[in-house]
Protein backbone atom coordinates (compact mmCIF):
# COMPACT_ATOMS: atom_id res chain seq x y z
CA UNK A 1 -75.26 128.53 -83.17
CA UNK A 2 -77.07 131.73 -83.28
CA UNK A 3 -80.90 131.62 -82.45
CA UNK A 4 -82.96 133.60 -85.64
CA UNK A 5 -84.86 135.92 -83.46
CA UNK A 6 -84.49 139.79 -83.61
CA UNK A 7 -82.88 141.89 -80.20
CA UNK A 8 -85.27 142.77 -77.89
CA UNK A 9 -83.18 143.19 -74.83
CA UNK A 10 -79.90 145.02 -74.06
CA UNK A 11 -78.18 142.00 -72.66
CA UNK A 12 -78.63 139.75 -76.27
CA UNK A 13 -75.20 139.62 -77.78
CA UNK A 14 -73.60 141.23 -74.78
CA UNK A 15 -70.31 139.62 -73.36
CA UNK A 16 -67.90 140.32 -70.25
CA UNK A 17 -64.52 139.02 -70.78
CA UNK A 18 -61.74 138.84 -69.13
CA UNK A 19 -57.70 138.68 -70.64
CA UNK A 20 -54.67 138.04 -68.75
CA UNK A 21 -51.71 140.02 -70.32
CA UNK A 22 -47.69 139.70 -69.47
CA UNK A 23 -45.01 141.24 -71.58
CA UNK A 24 -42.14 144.05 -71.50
CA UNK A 25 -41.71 147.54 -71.84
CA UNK A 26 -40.47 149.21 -74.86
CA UNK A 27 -38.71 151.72 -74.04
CA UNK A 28 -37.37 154.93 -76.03
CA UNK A 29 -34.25 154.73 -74.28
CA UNK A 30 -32.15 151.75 -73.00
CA UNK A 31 -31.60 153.53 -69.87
CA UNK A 32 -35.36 153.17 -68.69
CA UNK A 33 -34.82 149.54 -68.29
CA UNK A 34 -32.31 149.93 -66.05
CA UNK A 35 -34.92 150.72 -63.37
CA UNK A 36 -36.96 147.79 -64.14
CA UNK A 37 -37.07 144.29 -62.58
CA UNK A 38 -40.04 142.33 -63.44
CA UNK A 39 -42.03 142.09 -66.63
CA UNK A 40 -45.46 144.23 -66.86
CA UNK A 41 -48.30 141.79 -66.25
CA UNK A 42 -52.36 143.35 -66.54
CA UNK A 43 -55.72 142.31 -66.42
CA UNK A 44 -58.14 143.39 -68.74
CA UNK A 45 -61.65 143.39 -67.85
CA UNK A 46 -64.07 144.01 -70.81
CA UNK A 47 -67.73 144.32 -71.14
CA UNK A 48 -68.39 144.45 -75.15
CA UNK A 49 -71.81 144.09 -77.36
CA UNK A 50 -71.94 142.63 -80.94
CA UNK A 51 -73.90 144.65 -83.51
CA UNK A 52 -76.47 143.11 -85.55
CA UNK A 53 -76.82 145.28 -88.77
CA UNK A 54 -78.64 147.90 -87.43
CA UNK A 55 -77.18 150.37 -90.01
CA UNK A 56 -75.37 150.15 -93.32
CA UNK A 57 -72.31 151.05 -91.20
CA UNK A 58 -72.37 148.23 -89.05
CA UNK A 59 -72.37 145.47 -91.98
CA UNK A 60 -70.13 147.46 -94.15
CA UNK A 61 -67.52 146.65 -91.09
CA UNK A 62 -68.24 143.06 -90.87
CA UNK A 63 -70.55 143.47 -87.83
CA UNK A 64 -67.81 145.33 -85.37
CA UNK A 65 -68.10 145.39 -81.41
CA UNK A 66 -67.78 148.18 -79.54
CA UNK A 67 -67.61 148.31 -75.32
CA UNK A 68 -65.49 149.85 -72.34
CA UNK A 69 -62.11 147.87 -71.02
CA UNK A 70 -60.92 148.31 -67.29
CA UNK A 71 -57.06 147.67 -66.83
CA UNK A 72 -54.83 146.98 -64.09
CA UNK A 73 -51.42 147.09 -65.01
CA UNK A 74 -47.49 146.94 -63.05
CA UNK A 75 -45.03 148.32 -64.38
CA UNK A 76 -42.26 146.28 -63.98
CA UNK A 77 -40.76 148.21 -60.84
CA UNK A 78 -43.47 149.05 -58.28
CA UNK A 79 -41.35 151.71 -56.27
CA UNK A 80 -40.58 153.63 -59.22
CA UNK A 81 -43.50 153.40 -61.75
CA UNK A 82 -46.50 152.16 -59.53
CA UNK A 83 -49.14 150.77 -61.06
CA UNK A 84 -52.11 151.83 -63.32
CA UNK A 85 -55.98 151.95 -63.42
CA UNK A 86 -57.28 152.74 -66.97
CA UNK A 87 -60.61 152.91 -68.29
CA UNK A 88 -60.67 152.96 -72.20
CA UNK A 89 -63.55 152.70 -75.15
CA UNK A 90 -62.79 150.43 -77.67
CA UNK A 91 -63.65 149.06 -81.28
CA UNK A 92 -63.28 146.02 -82.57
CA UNK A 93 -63.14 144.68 -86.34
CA UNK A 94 -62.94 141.24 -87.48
CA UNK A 95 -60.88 140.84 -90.14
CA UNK A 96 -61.86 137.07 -90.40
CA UNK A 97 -64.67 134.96 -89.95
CA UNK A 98 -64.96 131.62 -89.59
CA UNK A 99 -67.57 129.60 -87.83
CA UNK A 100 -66.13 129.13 -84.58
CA UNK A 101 -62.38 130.89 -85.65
CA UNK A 102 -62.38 134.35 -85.72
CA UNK A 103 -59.49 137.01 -86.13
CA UNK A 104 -59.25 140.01 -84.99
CA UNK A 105 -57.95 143.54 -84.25
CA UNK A 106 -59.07 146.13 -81.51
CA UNK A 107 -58.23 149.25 -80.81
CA UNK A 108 -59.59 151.67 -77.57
CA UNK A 109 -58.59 155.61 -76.33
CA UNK A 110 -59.12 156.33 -72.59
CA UNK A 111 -57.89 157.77 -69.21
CA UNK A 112 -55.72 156.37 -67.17
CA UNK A 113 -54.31 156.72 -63.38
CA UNK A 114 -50.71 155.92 -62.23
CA UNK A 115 -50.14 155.50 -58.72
CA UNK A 116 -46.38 157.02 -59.42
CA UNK A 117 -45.02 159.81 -61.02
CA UNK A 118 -41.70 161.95 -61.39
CA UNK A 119 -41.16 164.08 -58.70
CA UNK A 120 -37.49 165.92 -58.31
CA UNK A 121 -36.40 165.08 -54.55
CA UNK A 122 -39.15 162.14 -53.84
CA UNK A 123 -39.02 159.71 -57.28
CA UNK A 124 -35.86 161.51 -59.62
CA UNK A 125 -35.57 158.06 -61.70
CA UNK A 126 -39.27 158.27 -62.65
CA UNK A 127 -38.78 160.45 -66.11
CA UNK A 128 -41.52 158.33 -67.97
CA UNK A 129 -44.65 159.66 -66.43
CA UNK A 130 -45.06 163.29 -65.33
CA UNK A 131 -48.56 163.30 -64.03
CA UNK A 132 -51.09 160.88 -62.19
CA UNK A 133 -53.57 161.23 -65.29
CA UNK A 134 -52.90 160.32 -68.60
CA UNK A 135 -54.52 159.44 -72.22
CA UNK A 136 -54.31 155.52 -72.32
CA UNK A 137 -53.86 154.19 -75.77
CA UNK A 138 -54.32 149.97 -76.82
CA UNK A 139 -54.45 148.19 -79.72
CA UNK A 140 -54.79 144.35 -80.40
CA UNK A 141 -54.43 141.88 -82.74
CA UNK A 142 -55.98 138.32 -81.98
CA UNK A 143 -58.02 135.48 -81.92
CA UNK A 144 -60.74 134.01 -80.70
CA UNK A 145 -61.92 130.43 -80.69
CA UNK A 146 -65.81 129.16 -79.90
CA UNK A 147 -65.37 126.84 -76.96
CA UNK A 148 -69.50 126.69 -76.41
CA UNK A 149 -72.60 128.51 -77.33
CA UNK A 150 -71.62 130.90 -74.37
CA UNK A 151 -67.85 131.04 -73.84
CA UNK A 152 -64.45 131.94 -76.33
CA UNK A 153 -60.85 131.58 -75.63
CA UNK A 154 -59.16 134.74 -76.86
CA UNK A 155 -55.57 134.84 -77.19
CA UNK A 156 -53.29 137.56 -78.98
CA UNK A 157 -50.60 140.06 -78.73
CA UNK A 158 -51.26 143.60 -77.04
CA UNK A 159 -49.70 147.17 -77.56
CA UNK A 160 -50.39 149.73 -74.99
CA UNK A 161 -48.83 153.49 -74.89
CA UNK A 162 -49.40 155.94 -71.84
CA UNK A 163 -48.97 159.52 -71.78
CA UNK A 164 -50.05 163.26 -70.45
CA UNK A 165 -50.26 164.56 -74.19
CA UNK A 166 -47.59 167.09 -73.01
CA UNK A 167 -49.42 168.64 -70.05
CA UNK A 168 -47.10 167.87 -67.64
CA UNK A 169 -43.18 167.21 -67.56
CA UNK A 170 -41.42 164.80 -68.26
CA UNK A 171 -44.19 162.63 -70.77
CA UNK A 172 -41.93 160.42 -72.17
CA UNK A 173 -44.51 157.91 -71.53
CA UNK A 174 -44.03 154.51 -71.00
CA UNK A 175 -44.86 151.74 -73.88
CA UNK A 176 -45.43 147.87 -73.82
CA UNK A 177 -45.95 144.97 -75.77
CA UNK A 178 -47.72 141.38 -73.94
CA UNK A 179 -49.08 138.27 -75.00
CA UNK A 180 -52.68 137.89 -73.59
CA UNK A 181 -54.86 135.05 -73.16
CA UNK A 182 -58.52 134.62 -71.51
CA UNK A 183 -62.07 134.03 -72.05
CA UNK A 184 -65.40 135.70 -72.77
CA UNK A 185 -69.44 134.97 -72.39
CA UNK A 186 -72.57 135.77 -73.50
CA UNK A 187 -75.04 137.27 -70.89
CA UNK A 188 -77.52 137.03 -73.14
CA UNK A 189 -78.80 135.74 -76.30
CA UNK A 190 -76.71 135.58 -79.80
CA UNK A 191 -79.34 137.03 -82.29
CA UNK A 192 -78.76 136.89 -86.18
CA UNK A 193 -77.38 138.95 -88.17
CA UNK A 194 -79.15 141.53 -90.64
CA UNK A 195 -77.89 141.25 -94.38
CA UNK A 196 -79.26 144.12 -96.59
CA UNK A 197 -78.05 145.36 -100.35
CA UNK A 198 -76.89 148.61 -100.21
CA UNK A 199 -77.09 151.19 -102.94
CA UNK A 200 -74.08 151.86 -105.63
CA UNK A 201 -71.53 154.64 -103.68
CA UNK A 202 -71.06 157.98 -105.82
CA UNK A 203 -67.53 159.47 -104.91
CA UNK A 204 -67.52 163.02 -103.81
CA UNK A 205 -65.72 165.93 -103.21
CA UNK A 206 -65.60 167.92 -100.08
CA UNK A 207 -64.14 170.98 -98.84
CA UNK A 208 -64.04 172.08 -95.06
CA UNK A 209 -62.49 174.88 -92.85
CA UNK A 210 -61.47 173.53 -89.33
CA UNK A 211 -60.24 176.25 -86.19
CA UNK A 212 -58.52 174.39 -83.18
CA UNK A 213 -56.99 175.37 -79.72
CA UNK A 214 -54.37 173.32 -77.87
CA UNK A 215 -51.73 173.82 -75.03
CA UNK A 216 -48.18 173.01 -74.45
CA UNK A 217 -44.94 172.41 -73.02
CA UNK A 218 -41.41 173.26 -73.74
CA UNK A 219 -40.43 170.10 -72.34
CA UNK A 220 -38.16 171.48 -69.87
CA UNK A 221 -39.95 170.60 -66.73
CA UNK A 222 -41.45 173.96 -65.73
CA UNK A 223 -44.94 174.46 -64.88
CA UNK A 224 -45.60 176.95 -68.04
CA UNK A 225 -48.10 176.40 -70.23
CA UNK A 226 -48.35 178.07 -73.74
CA UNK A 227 -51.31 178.78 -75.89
CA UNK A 228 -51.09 176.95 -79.37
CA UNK A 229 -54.12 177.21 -82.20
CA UNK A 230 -54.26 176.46 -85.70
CA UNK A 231 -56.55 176.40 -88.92
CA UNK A 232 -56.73 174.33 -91.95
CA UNK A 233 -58.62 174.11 -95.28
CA UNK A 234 -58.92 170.88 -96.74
CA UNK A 235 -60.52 169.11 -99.56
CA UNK A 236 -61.41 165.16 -99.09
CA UNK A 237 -62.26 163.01 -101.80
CA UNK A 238 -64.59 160.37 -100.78
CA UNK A 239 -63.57 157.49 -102.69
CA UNK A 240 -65.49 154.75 -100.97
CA UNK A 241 -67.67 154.62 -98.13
CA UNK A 242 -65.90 154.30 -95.39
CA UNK A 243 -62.47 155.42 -97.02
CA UNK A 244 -61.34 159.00 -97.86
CA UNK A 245 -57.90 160.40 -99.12
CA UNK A 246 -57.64 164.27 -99.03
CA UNK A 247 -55.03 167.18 -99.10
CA UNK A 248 -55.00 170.91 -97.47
CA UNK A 249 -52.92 174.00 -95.82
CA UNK A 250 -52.09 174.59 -92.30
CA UNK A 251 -51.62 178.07 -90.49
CA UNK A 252 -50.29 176.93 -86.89
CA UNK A 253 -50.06 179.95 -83.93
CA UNK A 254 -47.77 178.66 -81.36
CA UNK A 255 -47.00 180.89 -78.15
CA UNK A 256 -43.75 179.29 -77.16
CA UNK A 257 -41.91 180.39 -79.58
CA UNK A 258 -40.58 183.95 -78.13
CA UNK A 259 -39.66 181.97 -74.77
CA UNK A 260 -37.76 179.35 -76.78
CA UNK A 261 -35.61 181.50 -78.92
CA UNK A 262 -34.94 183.67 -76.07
CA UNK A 263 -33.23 180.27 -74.46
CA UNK A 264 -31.33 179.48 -76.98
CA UNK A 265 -30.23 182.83 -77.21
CA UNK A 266 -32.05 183.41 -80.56
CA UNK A 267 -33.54 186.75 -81.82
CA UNK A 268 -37.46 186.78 -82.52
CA UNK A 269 -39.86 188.61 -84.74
CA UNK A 270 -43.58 188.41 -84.76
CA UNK A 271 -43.87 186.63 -87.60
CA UNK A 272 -42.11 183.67 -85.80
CA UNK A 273 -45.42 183.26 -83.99
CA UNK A 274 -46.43 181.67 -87.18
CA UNK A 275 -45.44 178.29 -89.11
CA UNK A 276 -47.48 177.36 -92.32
CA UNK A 277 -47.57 173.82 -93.94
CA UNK A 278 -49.75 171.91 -96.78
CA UNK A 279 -50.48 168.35 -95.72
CA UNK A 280 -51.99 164.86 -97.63
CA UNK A 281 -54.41 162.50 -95.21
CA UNK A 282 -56.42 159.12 -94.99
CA UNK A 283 -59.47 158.68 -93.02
CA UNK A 284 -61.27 155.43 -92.33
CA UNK A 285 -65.05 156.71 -91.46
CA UNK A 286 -68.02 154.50 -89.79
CA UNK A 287 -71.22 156.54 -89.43
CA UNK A 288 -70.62 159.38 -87.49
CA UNK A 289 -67.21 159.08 -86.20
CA UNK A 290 -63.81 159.08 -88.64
CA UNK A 291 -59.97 158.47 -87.94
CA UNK A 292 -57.85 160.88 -89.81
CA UNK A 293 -53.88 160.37 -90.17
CA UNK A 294 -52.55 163.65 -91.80
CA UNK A 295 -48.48 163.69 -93.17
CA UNK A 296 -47.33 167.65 -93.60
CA UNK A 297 -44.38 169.43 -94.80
CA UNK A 298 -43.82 173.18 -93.27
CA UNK A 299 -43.67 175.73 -96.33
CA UNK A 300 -42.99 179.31 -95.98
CA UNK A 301 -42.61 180.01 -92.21
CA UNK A 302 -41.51 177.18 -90.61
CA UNK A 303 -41.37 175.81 -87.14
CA UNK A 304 -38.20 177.70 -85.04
CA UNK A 305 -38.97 175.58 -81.61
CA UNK A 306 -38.75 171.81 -82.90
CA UNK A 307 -36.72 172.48 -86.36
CA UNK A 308 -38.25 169.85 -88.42
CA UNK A 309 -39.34 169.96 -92.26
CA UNK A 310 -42.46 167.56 -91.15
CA UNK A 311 -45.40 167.39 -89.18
CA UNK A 312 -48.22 164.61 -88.21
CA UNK A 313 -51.03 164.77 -86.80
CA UNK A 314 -53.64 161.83 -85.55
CA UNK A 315 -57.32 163.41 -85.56
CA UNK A 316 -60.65 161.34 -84.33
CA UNK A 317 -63.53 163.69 -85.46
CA UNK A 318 -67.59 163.44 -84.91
CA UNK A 319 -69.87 164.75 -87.30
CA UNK A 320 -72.58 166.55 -85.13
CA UNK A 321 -74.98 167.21 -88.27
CA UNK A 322 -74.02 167.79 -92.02
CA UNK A 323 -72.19 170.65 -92.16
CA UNK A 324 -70.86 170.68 -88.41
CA UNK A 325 -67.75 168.39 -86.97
CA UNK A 326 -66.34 168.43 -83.53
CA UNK A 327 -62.43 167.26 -83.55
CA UNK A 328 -59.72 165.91 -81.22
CA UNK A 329 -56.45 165.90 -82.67
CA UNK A 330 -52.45 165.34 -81.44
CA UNK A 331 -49.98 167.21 -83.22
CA UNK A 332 -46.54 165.74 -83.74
CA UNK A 333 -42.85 165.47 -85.32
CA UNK A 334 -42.99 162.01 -86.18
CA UNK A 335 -42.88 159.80 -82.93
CA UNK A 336 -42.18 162.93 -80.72
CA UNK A 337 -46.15 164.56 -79.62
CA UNK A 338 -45.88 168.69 -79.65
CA UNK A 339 -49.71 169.59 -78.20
CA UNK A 340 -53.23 167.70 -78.39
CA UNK A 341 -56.11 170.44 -79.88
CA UNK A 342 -59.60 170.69 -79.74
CA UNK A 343 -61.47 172.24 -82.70
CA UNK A 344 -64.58 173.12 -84.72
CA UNK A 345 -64.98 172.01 -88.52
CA UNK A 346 -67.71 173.63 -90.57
CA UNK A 347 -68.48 171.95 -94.36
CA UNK A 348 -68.12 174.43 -97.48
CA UNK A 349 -68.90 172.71 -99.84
């Protein structure tokens, strides 16, 4: 039961948890599991606080948690893949809620450390994991049941995906899927929950001009590194609250170009430099952070080093004030990454 007394201290509604996870690697190719023996197993050890409806924000998501998870995690094949040490942020939504039956999902962006990593003459098999650090990526859906006032059982299934964001050759990455089970408790008190009406939403209409950098690979295991920028113009209708749909054009720079044609013994002209696209995206917002997924079609000059008609990209932005946004976005042909960016987004309108 939750006691009817407002937070005072940082430890009220604060858990640490702890989830024990075993599963099996899905692999892009059915040769990668060739080199492994056992199933990945990981611990999960999460400290996590419970909001209180503090803002609109936090009781327009059904009170969400938020809080850092520490994982340890085998691979499945010690001598080839080592093992991993990841520290991620994560938020949590419950997308039920009853009394002592909740359901869940989760999802958290970090860095990670593996212990192995391809090299040519010391670990050849190794062509998952090019580098030592890497982006860890999780997402969960489960359950958790109220055993007391101070502990739950959680239980659920876990995705996890590991990679260098193309920084370092090979990054096929490695992915997994486990079943997890443990328990969490309260450090503190359980304090109840604000309720407040909030006013009608008026849908608007935006318009913004965004200017990124990124980096890349040819994926050909050298060392190069090419220079890859872009800028967009989009409108975004904000339909709801916390839900926007929008549409804009793309004009993408990308260095590699002249050094990939001249491989595949292609002829280049500056204009090649270029590619040019128009795009649709959905964005789920919650105060000042949003998730963007953007779907894009090349139109005009199109892209000469990956030769597909589409393009993705996965964008988690911060607004810094009203009319200025800081961005982090991965670039992509479907499920295969082409360069992470980092970019600037001013408001016109």
């Amino acid at each position: 039961m939750k006691h009817a007394l407002s937070q005072q201290k940082f430890s009220d509604n604060l858990k640490l948890g702890v989830n024990y996870h075993r599963g099996y690697n899905l692999p892009e190719y059915s040769s990668f599991l060739l080199t492994v023996n056992d199933p990945i197993q990981s611990l999960d050890l999460t400290i996590l606080k419970e909001t209180v409806g503090k803002t609109p924000w936090e009781q327009l998501f059904n009170y969400p948690e938020y809080g850092l998870s520490l994982f340890y995690t085998s691979f499945g094949s010690g001598a080839i893949y080592g093992n991993e040490l990841a520290l991620t942020y994560f938020f949590k939504i419950y997308l039920l809620d009853r009394d002592k039956f909740k359901l869940y999902n989760r999802v958290g962006i970090g860095l990670s450390y593996v212990s192995k990593k391809y090299d040519p003459e010391t670990n050849p098999t190794n062509i998952a994991v090019g580098s030592h650090l890497n982006i860890h990526f999780n997402a969960q859906f489960g359950g958790t049941f109220e055993l007391t006032d101070k502990i739950n059982l959680n239980a659920g299934l876990s995705f996890d995906h590991l990679s260098n964001a193309n920084s370092s050759e090979p990054n096929i990455g490695m992915n997994s899927l486990t079943a997890f089970t443990g328990l969490s408790y309260y450090l503190g008190k359980r304090t109840e929950r604000k309720i407040v009406e909030l006013p009608k939403h008026e849908p608007r209409n935006r318009f913004y001009l965004f200017g990124s950098v990124g980096g890349k690979h040819l994926r050909s295991l050298s060392g190069e590194y090419f220079l890859a920028n872009s800028f967009s113009l989009e409108y975004v209708r904000e339909i709801g609250r916390i839900f926007y749909i929008g549409a804009g054009v793309d004009v993408f720079y990308d260095s590699s170009v002249p050094t990939f044609l001249e491989s595949e013994g292609k002829s280049f002209n500056n204009q090649d430099y270029f590619q040019t696209g128009v795009h649709v995206s959905q964005t789920l917002r919650y105060n000042r952070f949003s998730l963007s997924l953007q779907q894009g079609i090349y139109v005009g000059l199109t892209n000469k080093v990956e030769d597909k008609l589409m393009y993705n990209r996965g964008i988690i932005k911060c607004n810094l004030s009203d009319n200025f946004s800081v961005r982090l976005a991965m670039k992509s042909h479907l499920h295969i990454l082409d360069y992470p960016e980092i970019g600037i987004g001013i408001k016109l309108k």
